[in-house]
N, C-alpha and C. Protein backbone atom coordinates (compact mmCIF):
# COMPACT_ATOMS: atom_id res chain seq x y z
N UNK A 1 0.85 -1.17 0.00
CA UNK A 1 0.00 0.00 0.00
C UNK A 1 0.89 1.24 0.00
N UNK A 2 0.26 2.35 -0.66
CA UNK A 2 1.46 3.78 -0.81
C UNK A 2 0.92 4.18 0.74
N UNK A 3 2.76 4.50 0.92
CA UNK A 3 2.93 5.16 2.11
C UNK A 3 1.56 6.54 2.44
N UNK A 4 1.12 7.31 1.65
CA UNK A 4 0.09 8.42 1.78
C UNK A 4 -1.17 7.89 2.00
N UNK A 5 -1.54 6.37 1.76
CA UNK A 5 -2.48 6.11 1.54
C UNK A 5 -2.88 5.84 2.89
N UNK A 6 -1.73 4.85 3.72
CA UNK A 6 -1.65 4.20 4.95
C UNK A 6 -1.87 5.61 5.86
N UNK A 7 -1.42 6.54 5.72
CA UNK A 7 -1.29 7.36 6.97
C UNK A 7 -2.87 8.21 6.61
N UNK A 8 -3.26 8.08 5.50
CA UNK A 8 -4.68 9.00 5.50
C UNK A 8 -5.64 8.25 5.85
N UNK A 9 -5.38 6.78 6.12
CA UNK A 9 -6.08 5.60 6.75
C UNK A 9 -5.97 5.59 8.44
N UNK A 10 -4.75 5.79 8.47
CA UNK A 10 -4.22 6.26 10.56
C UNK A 10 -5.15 7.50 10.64
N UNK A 11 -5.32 8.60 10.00
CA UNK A 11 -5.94 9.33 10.45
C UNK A 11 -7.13 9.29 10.21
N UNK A 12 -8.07 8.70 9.04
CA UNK A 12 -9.25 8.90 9.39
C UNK A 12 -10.13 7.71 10.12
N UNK A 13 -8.53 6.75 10.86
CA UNK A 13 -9.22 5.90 12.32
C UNK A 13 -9.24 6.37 13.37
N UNK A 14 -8.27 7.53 13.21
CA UNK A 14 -8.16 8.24 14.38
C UNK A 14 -9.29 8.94 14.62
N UNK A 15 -9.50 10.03 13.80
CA UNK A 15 -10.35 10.77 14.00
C UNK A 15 -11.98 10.27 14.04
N UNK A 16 -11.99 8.62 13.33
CA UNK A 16 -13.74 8.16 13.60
C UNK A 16 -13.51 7.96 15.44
N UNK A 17 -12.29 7.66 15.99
CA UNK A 17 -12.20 7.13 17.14
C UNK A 17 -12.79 8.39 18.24
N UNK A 18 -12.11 9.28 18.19
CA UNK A 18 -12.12 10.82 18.56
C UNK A 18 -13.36 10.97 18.94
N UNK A 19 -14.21 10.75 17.49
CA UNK A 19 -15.34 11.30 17.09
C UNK A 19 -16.51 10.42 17.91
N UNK A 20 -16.49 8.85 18.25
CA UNK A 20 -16.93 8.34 18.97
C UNK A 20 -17.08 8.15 20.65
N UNK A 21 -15.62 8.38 20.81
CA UNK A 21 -15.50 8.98 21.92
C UNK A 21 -15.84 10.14 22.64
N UNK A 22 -15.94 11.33 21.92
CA UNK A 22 -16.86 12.29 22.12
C UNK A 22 -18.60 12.32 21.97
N UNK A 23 -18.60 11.15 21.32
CA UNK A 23 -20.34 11.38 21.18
C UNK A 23 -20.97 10.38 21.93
N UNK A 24 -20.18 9.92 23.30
CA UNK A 24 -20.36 9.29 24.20
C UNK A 24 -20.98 9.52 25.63
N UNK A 25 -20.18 10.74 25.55
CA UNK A 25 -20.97 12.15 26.72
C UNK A 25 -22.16 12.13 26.60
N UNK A 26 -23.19 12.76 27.76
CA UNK A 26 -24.35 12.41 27.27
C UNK A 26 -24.67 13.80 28.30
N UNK A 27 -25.76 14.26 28.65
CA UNK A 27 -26.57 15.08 29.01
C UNK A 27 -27.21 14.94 30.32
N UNK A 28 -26.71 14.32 30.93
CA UNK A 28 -27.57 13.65 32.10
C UNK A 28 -27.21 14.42 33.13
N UNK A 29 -28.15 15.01 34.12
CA UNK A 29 -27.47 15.61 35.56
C UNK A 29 -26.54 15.56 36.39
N UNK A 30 -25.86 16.45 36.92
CA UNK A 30 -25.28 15.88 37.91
C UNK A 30 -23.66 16.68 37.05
N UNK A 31 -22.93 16.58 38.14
CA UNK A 31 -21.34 17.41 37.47
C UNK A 31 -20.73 16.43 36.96
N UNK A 32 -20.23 15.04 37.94
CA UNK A 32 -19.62 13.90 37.62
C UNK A 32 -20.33 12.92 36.65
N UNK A 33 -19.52 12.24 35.90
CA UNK A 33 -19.86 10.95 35.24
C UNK A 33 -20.73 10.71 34.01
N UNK A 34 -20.45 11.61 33.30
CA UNK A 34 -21.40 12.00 32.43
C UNK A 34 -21.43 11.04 31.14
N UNK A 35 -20.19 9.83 30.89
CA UNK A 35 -20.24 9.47 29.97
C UNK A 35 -20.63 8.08 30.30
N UNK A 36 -21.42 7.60 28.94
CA UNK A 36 -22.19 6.33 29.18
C UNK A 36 -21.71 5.17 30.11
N UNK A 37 -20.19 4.86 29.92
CA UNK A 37 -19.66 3.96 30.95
C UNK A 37 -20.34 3.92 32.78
N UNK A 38 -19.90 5.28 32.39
CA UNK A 38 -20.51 5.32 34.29
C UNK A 38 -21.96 6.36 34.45
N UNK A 39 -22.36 6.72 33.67
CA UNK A 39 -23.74 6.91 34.25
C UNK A 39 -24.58 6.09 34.83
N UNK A 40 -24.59 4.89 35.56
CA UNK A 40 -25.64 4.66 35.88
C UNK A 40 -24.40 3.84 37.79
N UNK A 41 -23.51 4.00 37.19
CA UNK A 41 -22.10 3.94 38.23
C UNK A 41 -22.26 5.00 39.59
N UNK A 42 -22.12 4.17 40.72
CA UNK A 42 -22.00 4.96 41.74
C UNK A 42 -21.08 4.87 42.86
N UNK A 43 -20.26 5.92 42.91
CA UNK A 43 -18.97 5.60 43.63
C UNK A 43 -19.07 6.34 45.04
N UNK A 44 -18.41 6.23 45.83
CA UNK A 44 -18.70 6.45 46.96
C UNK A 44 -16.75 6.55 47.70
N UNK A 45 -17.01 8.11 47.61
CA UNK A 45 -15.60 8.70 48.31
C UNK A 45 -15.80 9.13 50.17
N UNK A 46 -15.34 8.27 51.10
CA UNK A 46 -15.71 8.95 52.44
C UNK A 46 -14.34 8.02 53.04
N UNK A 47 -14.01 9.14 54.29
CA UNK A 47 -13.33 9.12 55.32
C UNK A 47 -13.79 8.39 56.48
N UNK A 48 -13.44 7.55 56.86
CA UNK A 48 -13.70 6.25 57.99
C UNK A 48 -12.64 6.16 58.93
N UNK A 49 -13.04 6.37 60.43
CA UNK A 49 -12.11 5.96 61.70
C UNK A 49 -12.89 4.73 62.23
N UNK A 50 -12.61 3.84 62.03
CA UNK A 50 -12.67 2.78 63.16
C UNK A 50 -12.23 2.90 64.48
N UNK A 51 -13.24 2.46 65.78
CA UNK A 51 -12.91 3.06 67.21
C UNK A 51 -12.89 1.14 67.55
N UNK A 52 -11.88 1.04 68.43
CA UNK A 52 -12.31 -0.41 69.28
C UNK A 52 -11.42 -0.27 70.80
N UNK A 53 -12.25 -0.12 71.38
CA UNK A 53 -11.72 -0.02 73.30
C UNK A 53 -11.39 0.97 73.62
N UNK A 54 -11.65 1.97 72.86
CA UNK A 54 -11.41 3.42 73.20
C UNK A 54 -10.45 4.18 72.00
N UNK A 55 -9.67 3.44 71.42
CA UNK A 55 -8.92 3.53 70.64
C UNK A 55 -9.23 3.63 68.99
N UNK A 56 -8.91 5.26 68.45
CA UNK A 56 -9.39 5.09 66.95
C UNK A 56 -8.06 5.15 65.94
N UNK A 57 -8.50 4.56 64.77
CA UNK A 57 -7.44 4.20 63.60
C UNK A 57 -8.21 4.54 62.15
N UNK A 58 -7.40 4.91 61.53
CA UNK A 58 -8.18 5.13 59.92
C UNK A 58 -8.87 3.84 59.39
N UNK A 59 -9.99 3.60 58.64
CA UNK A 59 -10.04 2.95 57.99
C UNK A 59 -10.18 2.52 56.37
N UNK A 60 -9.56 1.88 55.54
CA UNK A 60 -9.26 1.84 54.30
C UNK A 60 -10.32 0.72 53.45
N UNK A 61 -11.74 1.79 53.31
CA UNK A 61 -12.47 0.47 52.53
C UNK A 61 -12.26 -0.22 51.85
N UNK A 62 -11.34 0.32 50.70
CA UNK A 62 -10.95 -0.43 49.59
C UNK A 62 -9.98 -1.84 50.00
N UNK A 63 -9.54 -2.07 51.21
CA UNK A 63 -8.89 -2.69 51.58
C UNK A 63 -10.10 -4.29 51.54
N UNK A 64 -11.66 -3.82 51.57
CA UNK A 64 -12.56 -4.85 52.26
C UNK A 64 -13.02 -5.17 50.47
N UNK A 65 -13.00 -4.76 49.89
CA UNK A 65 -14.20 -4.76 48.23
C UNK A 65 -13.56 -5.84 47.89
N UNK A 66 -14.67 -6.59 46.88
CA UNK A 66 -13.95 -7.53 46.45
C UNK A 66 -12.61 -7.53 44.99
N UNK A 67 -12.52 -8.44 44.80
CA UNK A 67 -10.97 -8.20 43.90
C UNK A 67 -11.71 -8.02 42.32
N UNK A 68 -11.33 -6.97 41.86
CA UNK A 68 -12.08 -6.27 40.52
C UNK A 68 -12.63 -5.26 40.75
N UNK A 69 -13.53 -4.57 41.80
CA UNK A 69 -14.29 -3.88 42.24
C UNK A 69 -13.66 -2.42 42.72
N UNK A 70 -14.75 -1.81 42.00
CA UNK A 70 -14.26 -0.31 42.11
C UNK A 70 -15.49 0.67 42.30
N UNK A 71 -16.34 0.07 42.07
CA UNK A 71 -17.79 0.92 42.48
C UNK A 71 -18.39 0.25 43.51
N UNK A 72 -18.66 1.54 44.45
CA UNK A 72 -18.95 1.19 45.81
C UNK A 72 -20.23 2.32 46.12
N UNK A 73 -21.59 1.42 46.32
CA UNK A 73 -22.63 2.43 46.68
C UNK A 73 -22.82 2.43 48.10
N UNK A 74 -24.00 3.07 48.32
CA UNK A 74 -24.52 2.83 49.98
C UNK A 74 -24.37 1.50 50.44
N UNK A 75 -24.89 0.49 49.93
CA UNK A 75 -25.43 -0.52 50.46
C UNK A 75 -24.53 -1.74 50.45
N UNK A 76 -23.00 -1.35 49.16
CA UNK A 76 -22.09 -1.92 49.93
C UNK A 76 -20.87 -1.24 50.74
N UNK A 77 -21.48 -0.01 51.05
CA UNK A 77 -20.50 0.09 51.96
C UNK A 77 -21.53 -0.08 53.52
N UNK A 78 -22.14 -0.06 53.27
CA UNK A 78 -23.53 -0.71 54.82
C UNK A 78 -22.78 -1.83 54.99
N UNK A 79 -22.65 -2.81 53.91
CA UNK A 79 -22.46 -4.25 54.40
C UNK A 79 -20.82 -4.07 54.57
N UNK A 80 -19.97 -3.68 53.96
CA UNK A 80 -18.44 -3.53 54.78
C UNK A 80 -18.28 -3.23 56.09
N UNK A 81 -19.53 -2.30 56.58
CA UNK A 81 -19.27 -1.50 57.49
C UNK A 81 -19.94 -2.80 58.60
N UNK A 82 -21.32 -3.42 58.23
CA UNK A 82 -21.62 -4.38 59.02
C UNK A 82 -20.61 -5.54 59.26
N UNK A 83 -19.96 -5.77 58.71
CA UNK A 83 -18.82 -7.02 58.27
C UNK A 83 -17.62 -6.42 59.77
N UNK A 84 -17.26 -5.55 59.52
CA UNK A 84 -15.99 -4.72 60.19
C UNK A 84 -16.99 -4.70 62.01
N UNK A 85 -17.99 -4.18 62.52
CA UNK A 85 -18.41 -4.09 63.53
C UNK A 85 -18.67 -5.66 63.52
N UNK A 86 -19.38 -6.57 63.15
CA UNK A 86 -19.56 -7.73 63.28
C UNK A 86 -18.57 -9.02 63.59
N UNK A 87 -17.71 -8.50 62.87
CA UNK A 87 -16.58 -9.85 62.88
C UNK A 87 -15.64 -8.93 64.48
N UNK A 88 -16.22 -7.89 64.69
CA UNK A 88 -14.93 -7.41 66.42
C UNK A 88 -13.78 -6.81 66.22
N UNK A 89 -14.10 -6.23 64.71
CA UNK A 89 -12.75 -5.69 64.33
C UNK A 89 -13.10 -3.97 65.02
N UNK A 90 -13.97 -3.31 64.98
CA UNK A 90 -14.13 -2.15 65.31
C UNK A 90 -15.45 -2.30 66.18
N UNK A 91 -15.49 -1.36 67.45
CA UNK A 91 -17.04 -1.33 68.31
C UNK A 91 -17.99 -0.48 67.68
N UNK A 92 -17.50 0.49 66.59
CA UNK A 92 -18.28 1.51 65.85
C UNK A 92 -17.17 2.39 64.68
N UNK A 93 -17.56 2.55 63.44
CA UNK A 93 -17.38 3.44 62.75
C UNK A 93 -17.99 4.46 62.43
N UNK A 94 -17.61 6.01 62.18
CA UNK A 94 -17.62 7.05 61.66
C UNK A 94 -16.95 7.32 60.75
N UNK A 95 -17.68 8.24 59.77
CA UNK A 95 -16.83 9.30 58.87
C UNK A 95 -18.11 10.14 58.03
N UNK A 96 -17.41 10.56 57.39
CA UNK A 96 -18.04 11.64 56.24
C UNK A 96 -17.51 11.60 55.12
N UNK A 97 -17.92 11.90 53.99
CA UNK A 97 -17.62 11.93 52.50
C UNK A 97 -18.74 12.33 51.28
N UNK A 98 -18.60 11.91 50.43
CA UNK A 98 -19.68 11.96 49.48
C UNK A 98 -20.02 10.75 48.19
N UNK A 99 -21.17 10.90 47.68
CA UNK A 99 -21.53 9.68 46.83
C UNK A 99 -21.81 10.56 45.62
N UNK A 100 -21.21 9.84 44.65
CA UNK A 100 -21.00 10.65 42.85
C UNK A 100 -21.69 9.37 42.14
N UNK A 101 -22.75 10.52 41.69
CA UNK A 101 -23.76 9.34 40.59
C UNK A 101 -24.48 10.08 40.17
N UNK A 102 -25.33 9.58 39.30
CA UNK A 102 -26.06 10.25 38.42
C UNK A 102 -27.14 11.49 38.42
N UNK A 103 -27.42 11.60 40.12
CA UNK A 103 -28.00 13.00 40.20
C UNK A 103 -27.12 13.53 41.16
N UNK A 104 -25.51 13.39 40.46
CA UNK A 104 -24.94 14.26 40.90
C UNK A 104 -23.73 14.40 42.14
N UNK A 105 -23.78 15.02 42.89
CA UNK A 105 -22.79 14.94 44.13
C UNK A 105 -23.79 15.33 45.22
N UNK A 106 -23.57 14.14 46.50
CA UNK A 106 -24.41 13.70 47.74
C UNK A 106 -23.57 13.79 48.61
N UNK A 107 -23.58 14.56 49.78
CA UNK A 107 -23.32 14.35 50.97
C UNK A 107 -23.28 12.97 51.55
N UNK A 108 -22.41 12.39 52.22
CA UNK A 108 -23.17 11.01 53.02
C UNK A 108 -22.27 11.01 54.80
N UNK A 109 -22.70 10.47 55.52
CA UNK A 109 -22.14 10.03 57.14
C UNK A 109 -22.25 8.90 56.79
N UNK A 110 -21.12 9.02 58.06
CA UNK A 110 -21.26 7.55 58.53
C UNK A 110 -21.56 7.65 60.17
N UNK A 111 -22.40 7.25 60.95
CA UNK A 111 -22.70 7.50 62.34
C UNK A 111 -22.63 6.28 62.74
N UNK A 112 -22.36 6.21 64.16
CA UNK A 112 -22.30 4.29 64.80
C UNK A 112 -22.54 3.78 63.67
N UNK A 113 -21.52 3.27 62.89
CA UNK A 113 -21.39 2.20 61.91
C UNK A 113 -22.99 2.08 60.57
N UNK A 114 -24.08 2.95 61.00
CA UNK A 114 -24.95 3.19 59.77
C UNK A 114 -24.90 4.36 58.50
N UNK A 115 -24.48 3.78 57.47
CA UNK A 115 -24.35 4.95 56.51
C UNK A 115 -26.08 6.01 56.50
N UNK A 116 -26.12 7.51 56.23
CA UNK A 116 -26.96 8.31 56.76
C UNK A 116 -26.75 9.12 55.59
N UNK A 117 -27.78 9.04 54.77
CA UNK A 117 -27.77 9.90 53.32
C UNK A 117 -28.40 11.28 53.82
């Protein structure tokens, strides 16, 4: 194939690529996550101290998710959080953070170990 031919072929894969990739975005509420992959994705960024006998320590959810896992809503971080007070690893957790999804950016707690939207 002529060398001019090949590279006007690189570019107009490039640019269908570009072009798909941009028309992926979508319109949906909210500041975060706007493109089809994760719109319907809900992640969940918060700060956690684990307390046990008086004594508090950070805690690192991502340390508990399972292996692949990167989206974390309410309800599994409820059950991490039940898992961690249950098994005697902590007498109660706290924190604060927020939940990014599709309507947007959410406040969330964490109070005695119940997440509190």
């Amino acid at each position: 194939m002529h060398p001019s031919v090949l590279s006007a072929v690189r570019i107009a894969a490039g640019l269908a690529l570009v072009a798909w990739m941009i028309s992926g975005f979508t319109r949906l509420p909210g500041r975060w996550l706007r493109w089809k992959t994760f719109c319907r994705a809900t992640f969940t960024i918060v700060s956690l101290t684990g307390t046990k006998d008086g004594r508090s320590e950070p805690v690192n959810v991502c340390d508990h998710l399972s292996p692949g896992s990167f989206s974390l809503g309410p309800p599994q971080l409820q059950a991490i959080l039940d898992y961690l007070t249950g098994s005697g690893r902590y007498d109660r957790t706290d924190g604060h953070g927020r939940i990014l999804s599709v309507r947007g950016e959410q406040p969330v707690e964490v109070r005695g170990s119940r997440v509190v939207l």
